[in-house]
C-alpha atoms as a PDB file:
ATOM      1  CA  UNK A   1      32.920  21.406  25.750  1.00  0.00           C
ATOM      2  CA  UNK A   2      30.612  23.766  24.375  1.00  0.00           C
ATOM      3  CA  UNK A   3      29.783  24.072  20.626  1.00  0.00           C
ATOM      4  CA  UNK A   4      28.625  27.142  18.910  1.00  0.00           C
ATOM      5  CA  UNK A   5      27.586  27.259  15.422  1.00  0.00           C
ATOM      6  CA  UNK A   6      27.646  30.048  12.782  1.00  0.00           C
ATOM      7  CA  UNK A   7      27.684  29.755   9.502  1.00  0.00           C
ATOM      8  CA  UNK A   8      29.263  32.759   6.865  1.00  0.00           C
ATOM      9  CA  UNK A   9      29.849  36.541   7.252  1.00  0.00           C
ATOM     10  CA  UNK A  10      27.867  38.341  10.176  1.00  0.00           C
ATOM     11  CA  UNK A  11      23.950  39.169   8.747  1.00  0.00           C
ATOM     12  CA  UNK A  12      24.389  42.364  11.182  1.00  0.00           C
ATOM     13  CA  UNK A  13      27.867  43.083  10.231  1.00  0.00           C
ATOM     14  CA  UNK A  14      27.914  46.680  12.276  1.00  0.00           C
ATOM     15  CA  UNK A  15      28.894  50.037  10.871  1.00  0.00           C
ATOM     16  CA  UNK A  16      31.381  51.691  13.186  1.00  0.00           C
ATOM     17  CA  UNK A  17      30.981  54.949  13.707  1.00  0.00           C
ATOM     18  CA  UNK A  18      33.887  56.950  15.513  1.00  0.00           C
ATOM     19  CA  UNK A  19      36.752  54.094  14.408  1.00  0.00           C
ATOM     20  CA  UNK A  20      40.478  56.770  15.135  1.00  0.00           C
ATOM     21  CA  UNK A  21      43.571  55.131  13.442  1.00  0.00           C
ATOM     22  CA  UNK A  22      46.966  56.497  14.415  1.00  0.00           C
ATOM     23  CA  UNK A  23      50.726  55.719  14.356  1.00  0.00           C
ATOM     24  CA  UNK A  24      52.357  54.852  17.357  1.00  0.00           C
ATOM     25  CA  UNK A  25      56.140  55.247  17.917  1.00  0.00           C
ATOM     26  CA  UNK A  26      57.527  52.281  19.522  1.00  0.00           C
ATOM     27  CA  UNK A  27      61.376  52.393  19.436  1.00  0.00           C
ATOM     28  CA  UNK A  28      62.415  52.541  16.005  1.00  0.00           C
ATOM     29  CA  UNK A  29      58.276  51.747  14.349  1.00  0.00           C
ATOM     30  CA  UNK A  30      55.359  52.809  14.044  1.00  0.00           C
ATOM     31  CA  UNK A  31      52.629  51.065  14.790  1.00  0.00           C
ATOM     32  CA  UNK A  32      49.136  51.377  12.961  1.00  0.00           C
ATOM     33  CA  UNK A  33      46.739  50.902  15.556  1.00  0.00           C
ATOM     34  CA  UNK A  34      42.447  51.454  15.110  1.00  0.00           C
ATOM     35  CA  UNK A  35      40.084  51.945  18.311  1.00  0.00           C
ATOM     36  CA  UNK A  36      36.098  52.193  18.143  1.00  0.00           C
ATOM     37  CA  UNK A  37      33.818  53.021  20.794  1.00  0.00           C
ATOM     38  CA  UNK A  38      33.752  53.899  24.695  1.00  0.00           C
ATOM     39  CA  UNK A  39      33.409  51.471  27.580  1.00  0.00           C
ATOM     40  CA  UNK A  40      35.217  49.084  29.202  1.00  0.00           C
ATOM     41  CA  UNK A  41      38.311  48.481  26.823  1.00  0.00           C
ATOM     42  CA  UNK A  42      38.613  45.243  24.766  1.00  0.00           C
ATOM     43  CA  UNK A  43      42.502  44.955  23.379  1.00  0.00           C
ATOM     44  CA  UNK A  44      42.847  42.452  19.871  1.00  0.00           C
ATOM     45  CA  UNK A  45      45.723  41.045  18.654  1.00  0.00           C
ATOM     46  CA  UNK A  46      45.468  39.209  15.730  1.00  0.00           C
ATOM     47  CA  UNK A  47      47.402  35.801  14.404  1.00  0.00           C
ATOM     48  CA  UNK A  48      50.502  35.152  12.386  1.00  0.00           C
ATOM     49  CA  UNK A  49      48.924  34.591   9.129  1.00  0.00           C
ATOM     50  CA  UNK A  50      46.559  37.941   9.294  1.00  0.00           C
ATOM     51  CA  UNK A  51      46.807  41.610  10.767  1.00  0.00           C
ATOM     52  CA  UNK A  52      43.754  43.618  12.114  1.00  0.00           C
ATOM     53  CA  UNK A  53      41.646  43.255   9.734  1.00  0.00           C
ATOM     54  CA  UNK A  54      40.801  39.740  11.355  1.00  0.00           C
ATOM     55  CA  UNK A  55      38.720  41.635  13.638  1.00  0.00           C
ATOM     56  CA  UNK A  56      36.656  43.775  11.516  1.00  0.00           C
ATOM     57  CA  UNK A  57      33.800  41.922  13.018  1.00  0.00           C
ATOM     58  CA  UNK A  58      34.584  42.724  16.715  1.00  0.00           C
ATOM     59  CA  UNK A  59      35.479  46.249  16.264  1.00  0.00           C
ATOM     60  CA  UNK A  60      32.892  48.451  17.368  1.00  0.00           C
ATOM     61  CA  UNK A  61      31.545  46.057  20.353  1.00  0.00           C
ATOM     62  CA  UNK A  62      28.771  47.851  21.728  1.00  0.00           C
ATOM     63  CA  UNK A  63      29.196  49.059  25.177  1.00  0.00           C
ATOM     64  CA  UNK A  64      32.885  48.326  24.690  1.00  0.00           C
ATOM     65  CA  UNK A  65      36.146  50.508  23.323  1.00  0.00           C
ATOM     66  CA  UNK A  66      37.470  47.756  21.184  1.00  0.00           C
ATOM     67  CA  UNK A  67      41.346  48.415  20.281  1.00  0.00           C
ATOM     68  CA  UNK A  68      43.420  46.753  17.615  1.00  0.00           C
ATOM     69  CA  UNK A  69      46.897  47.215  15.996  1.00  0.00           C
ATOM     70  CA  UNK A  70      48.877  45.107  13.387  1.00  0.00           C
ATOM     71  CA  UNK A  71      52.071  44.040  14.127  1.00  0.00           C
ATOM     72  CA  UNK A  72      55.747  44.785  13.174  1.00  0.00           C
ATOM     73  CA  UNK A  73      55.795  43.406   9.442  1.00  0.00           C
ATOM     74  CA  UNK A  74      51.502  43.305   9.106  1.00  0.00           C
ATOM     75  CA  UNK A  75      49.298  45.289   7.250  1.00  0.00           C
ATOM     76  CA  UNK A  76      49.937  48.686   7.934  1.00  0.00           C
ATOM     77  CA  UNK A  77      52.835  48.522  10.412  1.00  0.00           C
ATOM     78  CA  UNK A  78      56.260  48.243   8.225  1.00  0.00           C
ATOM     79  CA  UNK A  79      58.824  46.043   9.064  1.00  0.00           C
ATOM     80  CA  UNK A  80      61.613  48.424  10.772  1.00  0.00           C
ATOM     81  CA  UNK A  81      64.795  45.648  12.158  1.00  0.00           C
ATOM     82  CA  UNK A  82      65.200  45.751  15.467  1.00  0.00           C
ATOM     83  CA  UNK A  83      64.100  43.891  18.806  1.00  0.00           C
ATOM     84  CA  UNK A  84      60.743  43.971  19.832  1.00  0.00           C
ATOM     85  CA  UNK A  85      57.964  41.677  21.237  1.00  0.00           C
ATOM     86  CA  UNK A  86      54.031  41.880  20.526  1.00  0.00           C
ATOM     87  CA  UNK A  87      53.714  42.219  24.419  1.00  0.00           C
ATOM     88  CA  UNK A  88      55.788  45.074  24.576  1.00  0.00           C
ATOM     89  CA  UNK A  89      54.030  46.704  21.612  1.00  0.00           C
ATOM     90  CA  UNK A  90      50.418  45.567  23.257  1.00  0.00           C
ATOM     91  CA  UNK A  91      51.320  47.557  26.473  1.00  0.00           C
ATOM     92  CA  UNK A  92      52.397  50.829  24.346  1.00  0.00           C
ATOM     93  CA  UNK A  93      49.387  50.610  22.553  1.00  0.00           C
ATOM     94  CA  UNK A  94      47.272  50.787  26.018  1.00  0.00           C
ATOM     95  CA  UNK A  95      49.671  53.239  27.463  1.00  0.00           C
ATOM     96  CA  UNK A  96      49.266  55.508  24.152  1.00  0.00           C
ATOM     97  CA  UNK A  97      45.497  55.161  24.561  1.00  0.00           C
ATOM     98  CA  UNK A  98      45.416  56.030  27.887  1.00  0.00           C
ATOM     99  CA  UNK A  99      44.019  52.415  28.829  1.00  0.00           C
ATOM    100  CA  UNK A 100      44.653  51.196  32.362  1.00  0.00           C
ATOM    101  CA  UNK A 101      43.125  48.049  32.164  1.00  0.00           C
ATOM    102  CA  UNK A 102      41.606  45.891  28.896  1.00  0.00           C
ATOM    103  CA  UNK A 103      40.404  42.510  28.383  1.00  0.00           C
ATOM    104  CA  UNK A 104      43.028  40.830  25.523  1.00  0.00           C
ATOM    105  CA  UNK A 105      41.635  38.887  22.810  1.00  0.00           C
ATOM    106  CA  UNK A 106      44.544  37.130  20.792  1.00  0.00           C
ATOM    107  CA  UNK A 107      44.433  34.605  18.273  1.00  0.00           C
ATOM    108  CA  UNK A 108      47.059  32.209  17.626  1.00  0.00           C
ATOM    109  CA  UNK A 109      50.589  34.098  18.226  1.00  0.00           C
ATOM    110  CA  UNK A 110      48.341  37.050  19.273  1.00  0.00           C
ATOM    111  CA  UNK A 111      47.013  34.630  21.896  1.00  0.00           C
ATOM    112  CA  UNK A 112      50.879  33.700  23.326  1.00  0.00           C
ATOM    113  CA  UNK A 113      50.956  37.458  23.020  1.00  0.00           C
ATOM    114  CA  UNK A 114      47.963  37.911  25.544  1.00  0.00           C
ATOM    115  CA  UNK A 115      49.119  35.377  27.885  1.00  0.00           C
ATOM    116  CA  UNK A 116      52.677  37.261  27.852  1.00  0.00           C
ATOM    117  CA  UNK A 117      51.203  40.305  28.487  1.00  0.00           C
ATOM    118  CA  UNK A 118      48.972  39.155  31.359  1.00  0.00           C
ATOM    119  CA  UNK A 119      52.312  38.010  33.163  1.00  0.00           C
ATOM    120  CA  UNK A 120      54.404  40.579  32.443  1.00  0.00           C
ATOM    121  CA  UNK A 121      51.330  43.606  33.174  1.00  0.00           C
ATOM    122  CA  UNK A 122      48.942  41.625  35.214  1.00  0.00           C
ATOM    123  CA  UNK A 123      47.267  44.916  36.821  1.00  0.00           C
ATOM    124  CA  UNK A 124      46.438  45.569  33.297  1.00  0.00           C
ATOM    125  CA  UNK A 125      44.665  42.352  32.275  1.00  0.00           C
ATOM    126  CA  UNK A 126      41.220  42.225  33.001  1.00  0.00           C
ATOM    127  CA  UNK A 127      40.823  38.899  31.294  1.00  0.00           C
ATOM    128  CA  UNK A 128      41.598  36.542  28.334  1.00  0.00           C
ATOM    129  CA  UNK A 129      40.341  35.123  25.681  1.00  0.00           C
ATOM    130  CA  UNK A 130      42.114  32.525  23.754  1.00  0.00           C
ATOM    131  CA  UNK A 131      41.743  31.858  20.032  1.00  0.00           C
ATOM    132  CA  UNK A 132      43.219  28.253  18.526  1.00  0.00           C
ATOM    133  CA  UNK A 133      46.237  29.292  21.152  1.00  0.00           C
ATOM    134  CA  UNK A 134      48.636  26.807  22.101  1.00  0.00           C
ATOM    135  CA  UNK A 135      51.253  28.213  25.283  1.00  0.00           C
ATOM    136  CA  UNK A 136      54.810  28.731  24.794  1.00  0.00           C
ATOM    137  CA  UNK A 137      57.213  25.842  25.643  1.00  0.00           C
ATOM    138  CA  UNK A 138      54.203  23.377  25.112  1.00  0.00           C
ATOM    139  CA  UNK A 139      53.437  20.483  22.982  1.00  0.00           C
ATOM    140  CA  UNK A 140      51.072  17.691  22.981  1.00  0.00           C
ATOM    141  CA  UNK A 141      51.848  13.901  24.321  1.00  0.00           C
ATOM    142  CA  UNK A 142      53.494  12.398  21.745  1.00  0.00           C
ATOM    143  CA  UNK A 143      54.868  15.927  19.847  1.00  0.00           C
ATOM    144  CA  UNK A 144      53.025  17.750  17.291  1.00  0.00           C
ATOM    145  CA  UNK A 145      51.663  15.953  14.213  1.00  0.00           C
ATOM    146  CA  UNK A 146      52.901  16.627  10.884  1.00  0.00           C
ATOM    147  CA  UNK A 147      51.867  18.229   8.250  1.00  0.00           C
ATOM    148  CA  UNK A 148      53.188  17.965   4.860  1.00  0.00           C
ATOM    149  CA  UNK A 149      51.755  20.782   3.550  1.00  0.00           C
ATOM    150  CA  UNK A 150      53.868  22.927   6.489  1.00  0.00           C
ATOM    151  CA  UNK A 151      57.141  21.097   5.041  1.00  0.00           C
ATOM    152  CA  UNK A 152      55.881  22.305   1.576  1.00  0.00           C
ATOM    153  CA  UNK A 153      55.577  26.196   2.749  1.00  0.00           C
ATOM    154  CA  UNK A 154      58.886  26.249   4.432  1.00  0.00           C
ATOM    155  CA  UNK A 155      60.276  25.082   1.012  1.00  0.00           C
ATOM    156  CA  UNK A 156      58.750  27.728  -0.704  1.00  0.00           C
ATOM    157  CA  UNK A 157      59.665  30.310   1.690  1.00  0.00           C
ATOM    158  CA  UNK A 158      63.143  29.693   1.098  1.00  0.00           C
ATOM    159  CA  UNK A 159      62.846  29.587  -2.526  1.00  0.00           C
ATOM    160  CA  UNK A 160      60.506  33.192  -2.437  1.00  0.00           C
ATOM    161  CA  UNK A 161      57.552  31.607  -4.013  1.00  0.00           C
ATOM    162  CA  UNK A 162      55.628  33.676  -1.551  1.00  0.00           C
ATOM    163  CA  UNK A 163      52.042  33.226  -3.831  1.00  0.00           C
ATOM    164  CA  UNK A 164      52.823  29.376  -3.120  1.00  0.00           C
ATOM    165  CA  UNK A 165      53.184  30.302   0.572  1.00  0.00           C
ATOM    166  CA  UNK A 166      50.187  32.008   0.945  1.00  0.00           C
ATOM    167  CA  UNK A 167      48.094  29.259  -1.087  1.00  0.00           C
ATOM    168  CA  UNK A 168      49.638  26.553   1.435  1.00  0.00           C
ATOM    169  CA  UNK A 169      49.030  28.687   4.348  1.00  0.00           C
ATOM    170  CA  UNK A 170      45.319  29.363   2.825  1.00  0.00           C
ATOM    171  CA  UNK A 171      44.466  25.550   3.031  1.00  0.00           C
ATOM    172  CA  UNK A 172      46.108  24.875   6.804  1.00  0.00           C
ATOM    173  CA  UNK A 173      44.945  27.574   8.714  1.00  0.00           C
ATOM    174  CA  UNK A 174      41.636  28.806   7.030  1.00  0.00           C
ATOM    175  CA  UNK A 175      39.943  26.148   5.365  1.00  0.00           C
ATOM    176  CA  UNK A 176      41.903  23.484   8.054  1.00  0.00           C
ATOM    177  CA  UNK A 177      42.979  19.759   7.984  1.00  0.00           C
ATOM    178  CA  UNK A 178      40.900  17.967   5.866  1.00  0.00           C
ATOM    179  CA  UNK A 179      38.287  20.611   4.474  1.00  0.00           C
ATOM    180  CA  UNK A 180      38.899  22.131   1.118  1.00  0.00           C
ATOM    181  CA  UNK A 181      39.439  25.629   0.830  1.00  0.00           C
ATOM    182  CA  UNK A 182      36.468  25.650  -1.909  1.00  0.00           C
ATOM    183  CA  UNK A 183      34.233  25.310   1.367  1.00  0.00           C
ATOM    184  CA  UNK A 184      35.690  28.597   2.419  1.00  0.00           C
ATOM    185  CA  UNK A 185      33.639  31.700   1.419  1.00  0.00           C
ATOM    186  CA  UNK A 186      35.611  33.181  -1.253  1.00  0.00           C
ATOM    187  CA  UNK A 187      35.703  36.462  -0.096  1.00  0.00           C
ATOM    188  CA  UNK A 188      37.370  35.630   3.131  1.00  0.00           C
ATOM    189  CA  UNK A 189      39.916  33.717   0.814  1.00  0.00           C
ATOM    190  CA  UNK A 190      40.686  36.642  -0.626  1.00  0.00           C
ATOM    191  CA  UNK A 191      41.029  38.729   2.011  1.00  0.00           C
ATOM    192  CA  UNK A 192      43.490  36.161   4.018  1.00  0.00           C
ATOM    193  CA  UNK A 193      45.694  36.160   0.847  1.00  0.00           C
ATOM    194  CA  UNK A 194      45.572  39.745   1.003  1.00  0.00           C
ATOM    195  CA  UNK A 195      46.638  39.772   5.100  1.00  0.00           C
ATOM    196  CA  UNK A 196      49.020  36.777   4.469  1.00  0.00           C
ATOM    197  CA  UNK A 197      51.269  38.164   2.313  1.00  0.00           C
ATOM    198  CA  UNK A 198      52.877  40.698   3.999  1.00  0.00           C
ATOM    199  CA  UNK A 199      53.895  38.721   7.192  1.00  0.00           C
ATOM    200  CA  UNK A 200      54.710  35.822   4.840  1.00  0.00           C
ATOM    201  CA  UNK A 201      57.056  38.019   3.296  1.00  0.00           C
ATOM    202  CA  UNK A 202      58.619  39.089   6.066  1.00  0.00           C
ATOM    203  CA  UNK A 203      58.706  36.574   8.752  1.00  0.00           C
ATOM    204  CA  UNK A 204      62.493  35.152   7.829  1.00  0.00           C
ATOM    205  CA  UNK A 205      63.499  39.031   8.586  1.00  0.00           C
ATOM    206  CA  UNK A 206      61.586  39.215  11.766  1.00  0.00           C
ATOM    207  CA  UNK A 207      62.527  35.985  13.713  1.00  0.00           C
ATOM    208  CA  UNK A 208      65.704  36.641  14.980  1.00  0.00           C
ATOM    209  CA  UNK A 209      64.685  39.721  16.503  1.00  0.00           C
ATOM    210  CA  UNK A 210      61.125  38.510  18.176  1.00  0.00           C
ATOM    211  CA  UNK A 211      62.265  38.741  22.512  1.00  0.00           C
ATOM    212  CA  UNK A 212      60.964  35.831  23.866  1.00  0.00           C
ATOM    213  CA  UNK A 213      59.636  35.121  27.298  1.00  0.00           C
ATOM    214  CA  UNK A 214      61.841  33.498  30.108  1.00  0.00           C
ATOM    215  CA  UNK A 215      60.636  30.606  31.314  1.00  0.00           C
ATOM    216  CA  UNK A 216      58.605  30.126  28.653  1.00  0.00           C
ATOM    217  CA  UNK A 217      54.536  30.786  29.194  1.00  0.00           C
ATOM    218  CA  UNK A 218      53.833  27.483  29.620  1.00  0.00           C
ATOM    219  CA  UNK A 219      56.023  26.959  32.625  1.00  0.00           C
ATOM    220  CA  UNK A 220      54.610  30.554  34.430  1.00  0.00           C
ATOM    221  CA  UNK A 221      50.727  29.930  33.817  1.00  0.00           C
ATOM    222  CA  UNK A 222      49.768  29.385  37.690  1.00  0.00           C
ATOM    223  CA  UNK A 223      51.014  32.828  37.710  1.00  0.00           C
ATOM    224  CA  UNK A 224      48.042  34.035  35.282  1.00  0.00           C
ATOM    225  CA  UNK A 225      45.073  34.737  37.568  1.00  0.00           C
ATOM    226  CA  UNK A 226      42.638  36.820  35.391  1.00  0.00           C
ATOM    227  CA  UNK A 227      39.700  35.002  34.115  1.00  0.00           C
ATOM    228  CA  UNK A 228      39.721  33.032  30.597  1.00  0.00           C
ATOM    229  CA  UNK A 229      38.458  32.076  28.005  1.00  0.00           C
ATOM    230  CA  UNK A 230      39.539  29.471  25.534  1.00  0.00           C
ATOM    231  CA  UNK A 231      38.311  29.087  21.910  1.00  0.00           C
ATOM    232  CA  UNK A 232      39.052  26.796  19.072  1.00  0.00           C
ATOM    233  CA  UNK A 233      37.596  26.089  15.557  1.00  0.00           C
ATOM    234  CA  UNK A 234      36.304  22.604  15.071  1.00  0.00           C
ATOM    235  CA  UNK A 235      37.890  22.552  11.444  1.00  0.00           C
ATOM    236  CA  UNK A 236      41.243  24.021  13.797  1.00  0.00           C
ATOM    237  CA  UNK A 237      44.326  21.451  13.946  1.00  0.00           C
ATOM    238  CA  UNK A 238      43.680  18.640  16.496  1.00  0.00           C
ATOM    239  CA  UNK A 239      46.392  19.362  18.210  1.00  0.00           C
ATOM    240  CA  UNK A 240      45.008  23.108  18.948  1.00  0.00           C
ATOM    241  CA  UNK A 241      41.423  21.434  19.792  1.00  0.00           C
ATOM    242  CA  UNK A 242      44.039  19.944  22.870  1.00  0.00           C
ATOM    243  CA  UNK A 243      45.465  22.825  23.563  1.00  0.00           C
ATOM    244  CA  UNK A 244      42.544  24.681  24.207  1.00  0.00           C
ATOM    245  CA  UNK A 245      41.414  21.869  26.758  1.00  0.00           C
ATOM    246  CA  UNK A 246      44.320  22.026  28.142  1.00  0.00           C
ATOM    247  CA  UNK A 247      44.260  26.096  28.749  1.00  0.00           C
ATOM    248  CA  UNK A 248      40.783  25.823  29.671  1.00  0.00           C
ATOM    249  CA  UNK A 249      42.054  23.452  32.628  1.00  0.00           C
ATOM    250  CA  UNK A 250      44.841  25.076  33.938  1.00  0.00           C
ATOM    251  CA  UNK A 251      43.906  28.699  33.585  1.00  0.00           C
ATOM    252  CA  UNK A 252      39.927  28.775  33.473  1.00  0.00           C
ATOM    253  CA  UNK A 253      36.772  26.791  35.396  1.00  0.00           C
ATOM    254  CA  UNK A 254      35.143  27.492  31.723  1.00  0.00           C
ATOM    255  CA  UNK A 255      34.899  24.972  28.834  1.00  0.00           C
ATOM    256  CA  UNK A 256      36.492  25.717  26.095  1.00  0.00           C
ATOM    257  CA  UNK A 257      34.566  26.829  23.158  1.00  0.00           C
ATOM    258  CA  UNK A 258      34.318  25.035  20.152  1.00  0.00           C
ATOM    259  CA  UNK A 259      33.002  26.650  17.039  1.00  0.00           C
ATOM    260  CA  UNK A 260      31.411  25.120  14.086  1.00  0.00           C
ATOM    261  CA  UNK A 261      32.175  25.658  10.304  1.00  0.00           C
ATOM    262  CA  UNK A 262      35.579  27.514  11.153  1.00  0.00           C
ATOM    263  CA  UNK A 263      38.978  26.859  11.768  1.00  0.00           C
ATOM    264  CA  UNK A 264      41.712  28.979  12.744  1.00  0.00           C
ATOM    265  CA  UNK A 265      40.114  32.469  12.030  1.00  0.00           C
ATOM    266  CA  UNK A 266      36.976  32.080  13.969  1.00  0.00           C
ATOM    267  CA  UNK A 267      36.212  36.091  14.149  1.00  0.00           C
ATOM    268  CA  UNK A 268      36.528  36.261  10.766  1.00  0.00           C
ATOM    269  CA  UNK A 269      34.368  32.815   9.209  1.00  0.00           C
ATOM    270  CA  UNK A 270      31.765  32.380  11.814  1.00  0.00           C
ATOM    271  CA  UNK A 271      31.285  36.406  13.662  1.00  0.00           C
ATOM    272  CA  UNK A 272      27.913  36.087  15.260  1.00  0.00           C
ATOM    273  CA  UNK A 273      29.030  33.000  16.697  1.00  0.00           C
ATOM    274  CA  UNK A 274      32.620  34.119  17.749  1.00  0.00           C
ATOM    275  CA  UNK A 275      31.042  37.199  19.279  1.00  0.00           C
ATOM    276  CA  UNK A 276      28.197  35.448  20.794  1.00  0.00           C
ATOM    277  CA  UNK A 277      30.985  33.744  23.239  1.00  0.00           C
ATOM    278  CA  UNK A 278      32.926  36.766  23.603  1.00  0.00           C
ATOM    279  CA  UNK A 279      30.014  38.719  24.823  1.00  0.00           C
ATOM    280  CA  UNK A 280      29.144  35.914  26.887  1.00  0.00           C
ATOM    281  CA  UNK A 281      32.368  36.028  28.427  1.00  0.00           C
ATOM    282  CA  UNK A 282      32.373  39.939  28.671  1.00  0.00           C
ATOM    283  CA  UNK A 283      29.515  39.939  30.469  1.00  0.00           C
ATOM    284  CA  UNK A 284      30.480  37.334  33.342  1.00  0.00           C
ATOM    285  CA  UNK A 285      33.478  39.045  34.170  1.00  0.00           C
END
């Protein structure tokens, strides 16, 4: 299993020149999207506790046309009720863009997202990569672990303490089981507290009208054929750090990638490294 380290924000953070945003109507939303660059396309899709801005370090690949959008009820995109899925939003995005075929990056959700998309498109997957991604319809031996502090944000959901939400959510998923969130660069606190909010604040809205995926991903990934790439932060939750071995072994003859100093938002805490893989990967396929 591979480990890449990186410490802090990217010392040659790039300055994209030619980044388009636009609205995209997708039923009843629309859909802020951002693209940068010409080349082969690269397609992002972010996690459930962040929107696009996740990939501010990826954005502008060179050599590539790097896409991203945020999702119904993140950052830009408003929450409009009504079914949807991320998948179906991924391909409208490509189809607005005039895409035909893109490498997907996701990251957490975005990742399940990816995978969806790769069964439900396949001749317009070039490839995957796989960010602290755990399939649909899977679990580890024995279940997954608990977490107190997860008990603790569903209570506060349901009470609308959403600053305690995003605090708890601040500690599990970017500082990471058991490393304190004053290890964290405070800037990228900030900023996740920023992203966090919105989806925090909308996520009991949005649930019951998320279309899922029949069978569930898990049970369909022989069908998956493009190559991949699996990635997981070392500070990550353990049970991720599995799942990443475990999509490295059925979908991939790569090791996963493990990356220092980072947990869930390894594009964000640790660029040079996360890109350093991602290039890697880019360039082998």
């Amino acid at each position: 299993m591979p480990i890449l380290s990186g410490l802090g924000a990217s010392a040659t953070r790039r300055i994209v020149q030619s980044m388009t945003t636009d609205l995209v109507r997708v039923d009843n939303c629309d859909i802020h999207l951002e693209a940068a660059g010409e080349g082969p396309a690269v397609l992002f899709i972010h996690a459930g506790v962040a929107d696009s801005r996740m990939w501010r370090d990826q954005m502008g690949l060179p050599g590539h046309r790097t896409i991203t959008f945020d999702q119904r009820g993140f950052g830009k995109t408003q929450w409009v009720p009504g079914s949807y899925s991320n998948r179906g939003d991924a391909l409208a995005i490509l189809d607005h863009l005039d895409v035909d075929t893109a490498v997907v990056v996701g990251c957490s959700n975005g990742g399940e997202a990816a995978m969806q998309l790769a069964l439900v498109a396949p001749d317009r997957v070039l490839g995957l990569v796989l960010v602290g991604t755990a399939p649909g319809g899977w679990e580890p031996d024995g279940g997954w672990a608990d977490d107190p502090l997860w008990d603790q944000a569903v209570a506060a959901s349901k009470t609308g303490d959403m600053d305690r939400v995003v605090d708890l959510d601040a500690q599990m998923w970017l500082a990471g089981p058991g490393r304190a969130l004053e290890e964290v660069d405070t800037g990228l606190v900030d900023l996740f507290r920023i992203m966090d909010r919105v989806p925090a604040a909308t996520e009991s809205e949005r649930e019951p009208y998320v279309e899922t995926l029949e069978p569930p991903t898990n049970e369909q990934l022989d069908a998956i054929a493009q190559p991949t790439l699996a990635v997981v932060g070392e500070h990550d939750y353990p049970d991720l750090v599995i799942a990443a071995s475990y999509l490295a072994q059925r979908l991939s003859d790569r090791a996963p990638v493990v990356l220092n100093h980072t947990a869930h938002l390894p594009s964000l805490e640790v660029p040079d490294a996360f890109n350093n893989a991602l290039t890697g990967f880019l360039t082998s396929i």
